[in-house]
Protein backbone atom coordinates (compact mmCIF):
# COMPACT_ATOMS: atom_id res chain seq x y z
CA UNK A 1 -4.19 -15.45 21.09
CA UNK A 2 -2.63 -13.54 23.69
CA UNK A 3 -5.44 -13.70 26.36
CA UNK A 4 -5.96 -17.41 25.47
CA UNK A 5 -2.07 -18.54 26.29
CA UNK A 6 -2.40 -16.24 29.02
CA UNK A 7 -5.56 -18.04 30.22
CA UNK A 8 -4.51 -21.62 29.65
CA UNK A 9 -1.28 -21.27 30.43
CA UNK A 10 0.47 -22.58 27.97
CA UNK A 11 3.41 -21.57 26.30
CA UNK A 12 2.67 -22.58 22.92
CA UNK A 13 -0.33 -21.66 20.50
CA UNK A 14 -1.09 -24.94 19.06
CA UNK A 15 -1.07 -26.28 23.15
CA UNK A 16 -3.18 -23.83 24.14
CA UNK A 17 -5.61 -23.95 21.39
CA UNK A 18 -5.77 -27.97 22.04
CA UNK A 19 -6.78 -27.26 25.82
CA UNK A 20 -9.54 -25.05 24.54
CA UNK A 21 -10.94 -26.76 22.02
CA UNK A 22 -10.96 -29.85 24.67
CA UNK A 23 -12.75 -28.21 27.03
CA UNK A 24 -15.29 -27.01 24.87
CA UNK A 25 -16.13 -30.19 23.60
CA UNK A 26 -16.73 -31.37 27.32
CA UNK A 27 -18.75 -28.63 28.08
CA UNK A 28 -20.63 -28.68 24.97
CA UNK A 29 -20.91 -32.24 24.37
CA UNK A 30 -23.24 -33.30 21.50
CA UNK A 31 -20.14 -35.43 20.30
CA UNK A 32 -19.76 -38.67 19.09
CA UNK A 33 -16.41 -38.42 21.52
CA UNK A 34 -18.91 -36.29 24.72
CA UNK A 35 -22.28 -37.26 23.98
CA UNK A 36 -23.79 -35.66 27.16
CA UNK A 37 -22.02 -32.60 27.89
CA UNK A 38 -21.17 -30.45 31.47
CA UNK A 39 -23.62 -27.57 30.96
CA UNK A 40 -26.89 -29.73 30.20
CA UNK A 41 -25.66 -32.23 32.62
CA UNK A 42 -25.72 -28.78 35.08
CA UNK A 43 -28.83 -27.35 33.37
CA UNK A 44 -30.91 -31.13 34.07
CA UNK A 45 -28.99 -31.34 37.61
CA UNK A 46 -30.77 -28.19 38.42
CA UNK A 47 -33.90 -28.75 37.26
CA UNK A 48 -33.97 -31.95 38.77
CA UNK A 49 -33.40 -30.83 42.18
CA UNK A 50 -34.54 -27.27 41.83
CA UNK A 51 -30.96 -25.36 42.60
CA UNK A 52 -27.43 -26.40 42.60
CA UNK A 53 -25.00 -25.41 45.03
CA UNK A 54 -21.56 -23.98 44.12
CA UNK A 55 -19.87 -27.85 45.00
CA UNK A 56 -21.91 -29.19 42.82
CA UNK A 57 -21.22 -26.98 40.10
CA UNK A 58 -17.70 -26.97 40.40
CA UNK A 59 -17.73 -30.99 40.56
CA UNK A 60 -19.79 -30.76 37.64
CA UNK A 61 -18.00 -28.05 35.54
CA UNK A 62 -14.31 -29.23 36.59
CA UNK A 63 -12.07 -30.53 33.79
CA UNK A 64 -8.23 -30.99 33.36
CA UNK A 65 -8.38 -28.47 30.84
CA UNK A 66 -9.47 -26.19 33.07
CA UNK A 67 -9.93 -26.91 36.85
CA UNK A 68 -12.53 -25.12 38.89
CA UNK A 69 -13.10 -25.61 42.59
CA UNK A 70 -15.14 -23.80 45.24
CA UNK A 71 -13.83 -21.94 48.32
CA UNK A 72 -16.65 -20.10 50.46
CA UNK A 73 -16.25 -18.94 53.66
CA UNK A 74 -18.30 -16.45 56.07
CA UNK A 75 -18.49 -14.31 59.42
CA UNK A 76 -20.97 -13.37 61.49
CA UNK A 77 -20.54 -9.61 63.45
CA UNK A 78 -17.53 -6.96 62.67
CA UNK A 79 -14.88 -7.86 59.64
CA UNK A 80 -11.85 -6.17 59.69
């Protein structure tokens, strides 16, 4: 319990078990509340088009719960 208020960020147990359970039902899906869930929607995204890039999984994998965004940068030559 622990490592989950720590993760969430919550200060309370029953809070942070809410914003778990929440965002595994819209990752999951298979709901009558999230019939189509973020990882097959990913999974068929992918095989669709053949690769996703790290935008598009972000977009797809971002929820309140837990927010996820993508920051990618890159050099060419000598890095200090």
């Amino acid at each position: 319990m622990k490592y989950l208020l720590e993760a969430t960020g919550e200060k309370t147990k029953s809070k942070a078990l809410d914003r778990a359970a929440e965002f595994y039902l819209q990752m999951r899906g298979d709901t009558a509340a999230v019939p189509n869930g973020a990882f097959v929607e990913l999974m068929e995204k992918a095989e669709k088009q053949g690769s996703v890039t790290a935008e598009e999984i972000a977009e797809v994998l971002h929820t309140e719960e837990l927010p996820v965004e993508v920051q990618t940068s890159w050099s060419i030559g000598i890095s200090d």
